[in-house]
Protein backbone atom coordinates (compact mmCIF):
# COMPACT_ATOMS: atom_id res chain seq x y z
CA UNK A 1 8.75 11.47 -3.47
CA UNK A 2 10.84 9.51 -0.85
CA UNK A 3 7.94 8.78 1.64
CA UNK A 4 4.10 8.05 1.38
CA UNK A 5 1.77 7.33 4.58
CA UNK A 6 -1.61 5.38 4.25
CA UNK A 7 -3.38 5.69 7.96
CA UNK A 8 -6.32 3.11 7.89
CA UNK A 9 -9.00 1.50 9.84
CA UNK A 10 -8.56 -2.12 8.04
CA UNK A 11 -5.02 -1.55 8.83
CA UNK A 12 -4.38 -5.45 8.11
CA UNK A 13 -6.70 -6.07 4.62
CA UNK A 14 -4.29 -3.02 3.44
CA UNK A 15 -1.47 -4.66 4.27
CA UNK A 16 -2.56 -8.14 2.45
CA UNK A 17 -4.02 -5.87 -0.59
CA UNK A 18 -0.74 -4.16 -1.68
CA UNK A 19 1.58 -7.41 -0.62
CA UNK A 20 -0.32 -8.83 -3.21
CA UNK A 21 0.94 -6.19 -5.68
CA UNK A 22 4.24 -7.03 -4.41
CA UNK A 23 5.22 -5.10 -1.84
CA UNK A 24 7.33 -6.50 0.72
CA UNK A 25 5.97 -5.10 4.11
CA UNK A 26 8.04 -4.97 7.56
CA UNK A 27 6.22 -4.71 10.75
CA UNK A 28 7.92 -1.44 12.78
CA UNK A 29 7.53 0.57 15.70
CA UNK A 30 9.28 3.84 16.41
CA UNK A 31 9.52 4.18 20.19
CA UNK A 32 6.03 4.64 21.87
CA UNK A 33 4.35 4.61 18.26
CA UNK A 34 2.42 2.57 16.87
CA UNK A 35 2.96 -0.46 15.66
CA UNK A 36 2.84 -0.41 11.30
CA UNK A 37 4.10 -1.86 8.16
CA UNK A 38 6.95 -0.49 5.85
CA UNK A 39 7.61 -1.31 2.46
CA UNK A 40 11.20 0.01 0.62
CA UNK A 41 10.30 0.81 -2.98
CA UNK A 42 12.72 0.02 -5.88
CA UNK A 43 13.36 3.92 -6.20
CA UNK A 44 14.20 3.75 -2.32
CA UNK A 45 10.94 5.63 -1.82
CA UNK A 46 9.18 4.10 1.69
CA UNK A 47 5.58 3.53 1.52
CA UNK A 48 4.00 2.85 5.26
CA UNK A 49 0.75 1.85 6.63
CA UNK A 50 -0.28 3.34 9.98
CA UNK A 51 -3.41 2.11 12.22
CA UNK A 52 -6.23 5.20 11.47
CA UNK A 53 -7.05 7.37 14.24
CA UNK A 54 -9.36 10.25 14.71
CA UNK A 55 -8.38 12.86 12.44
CA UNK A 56 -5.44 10.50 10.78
CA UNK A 57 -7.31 8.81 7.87
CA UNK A 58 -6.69 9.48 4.56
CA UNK A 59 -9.77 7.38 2.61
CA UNK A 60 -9.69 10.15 0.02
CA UNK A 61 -6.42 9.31 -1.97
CA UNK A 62 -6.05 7.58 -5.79
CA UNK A 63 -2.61 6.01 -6.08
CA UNK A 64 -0.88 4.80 -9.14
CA UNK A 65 1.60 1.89 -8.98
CA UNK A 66 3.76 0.42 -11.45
CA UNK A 67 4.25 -3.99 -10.93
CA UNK A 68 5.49 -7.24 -12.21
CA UNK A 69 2.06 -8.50 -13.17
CA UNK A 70 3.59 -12.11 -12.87
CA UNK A 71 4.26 -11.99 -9.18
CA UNK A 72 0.99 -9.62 -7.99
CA UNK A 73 -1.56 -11.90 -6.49
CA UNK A 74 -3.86 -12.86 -8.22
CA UNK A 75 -1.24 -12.16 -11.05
CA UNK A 76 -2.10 -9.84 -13.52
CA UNK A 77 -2.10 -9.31 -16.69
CA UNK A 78 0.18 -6.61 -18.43
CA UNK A 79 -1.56 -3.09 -18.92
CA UNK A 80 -3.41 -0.94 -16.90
CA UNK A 81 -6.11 -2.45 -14.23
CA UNK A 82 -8.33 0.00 -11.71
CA UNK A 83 -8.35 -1.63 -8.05
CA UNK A 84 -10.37 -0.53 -5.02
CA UNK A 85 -8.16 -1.24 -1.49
CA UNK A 86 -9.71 -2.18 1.51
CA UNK A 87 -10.59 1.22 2.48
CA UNK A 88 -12.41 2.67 -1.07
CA UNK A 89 -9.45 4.02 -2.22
CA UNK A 90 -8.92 3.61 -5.72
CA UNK A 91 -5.64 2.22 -6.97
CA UNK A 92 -4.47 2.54 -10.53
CA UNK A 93 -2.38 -0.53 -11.58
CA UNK A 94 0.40 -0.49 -14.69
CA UNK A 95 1.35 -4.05 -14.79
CA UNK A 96 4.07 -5.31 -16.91
């Protein structure tokens, strides 16, 4: 996978939820787009969050993401955690 797209309504709470995993967000804007955040993955895979609009909302998603328990905040412990984002979705956590 080199690219994955969250569109969301709480378009800033998701941005605070998974820098506090560690992700290191960029704001962007393509053109006449809309403005978003970007995050470059260790693997080089991009993982963006777009402002939700009608019909682009994608609530119905479980993610799984592998961190450095020590710098996620809160930090976390090593071994597997279940997190809810800001918008329901439910985010499987392997900490190390």
């Amino acid at each position: 996978m080199t690219l994955l797209v969250l569109y969301s309504p709480r378009l800033e709470e998701c941005r605070r939820f998974y820098q506090g995993l560690g992700l290191d967000f960029a704001a962007e804007r393509h053109g006449q787009g809309p403005e978003h955040y970007a995050a470059a993955l260790p693997d080089g895979m991009v993982f963006e969050l777009y402002p939700a609009r009608p019909g682009r909302q994608t609530d119905a998603l479980r993610l799984g993401l592998a961190v450095d328990g020590s710098t996620a905040n809160p930090p976390l412990t090593p071994g597997r955690h279940i997190l809810t984002d800001p918008d329901g979705r439910t985010v499987e956590v392997r900490s190390t």
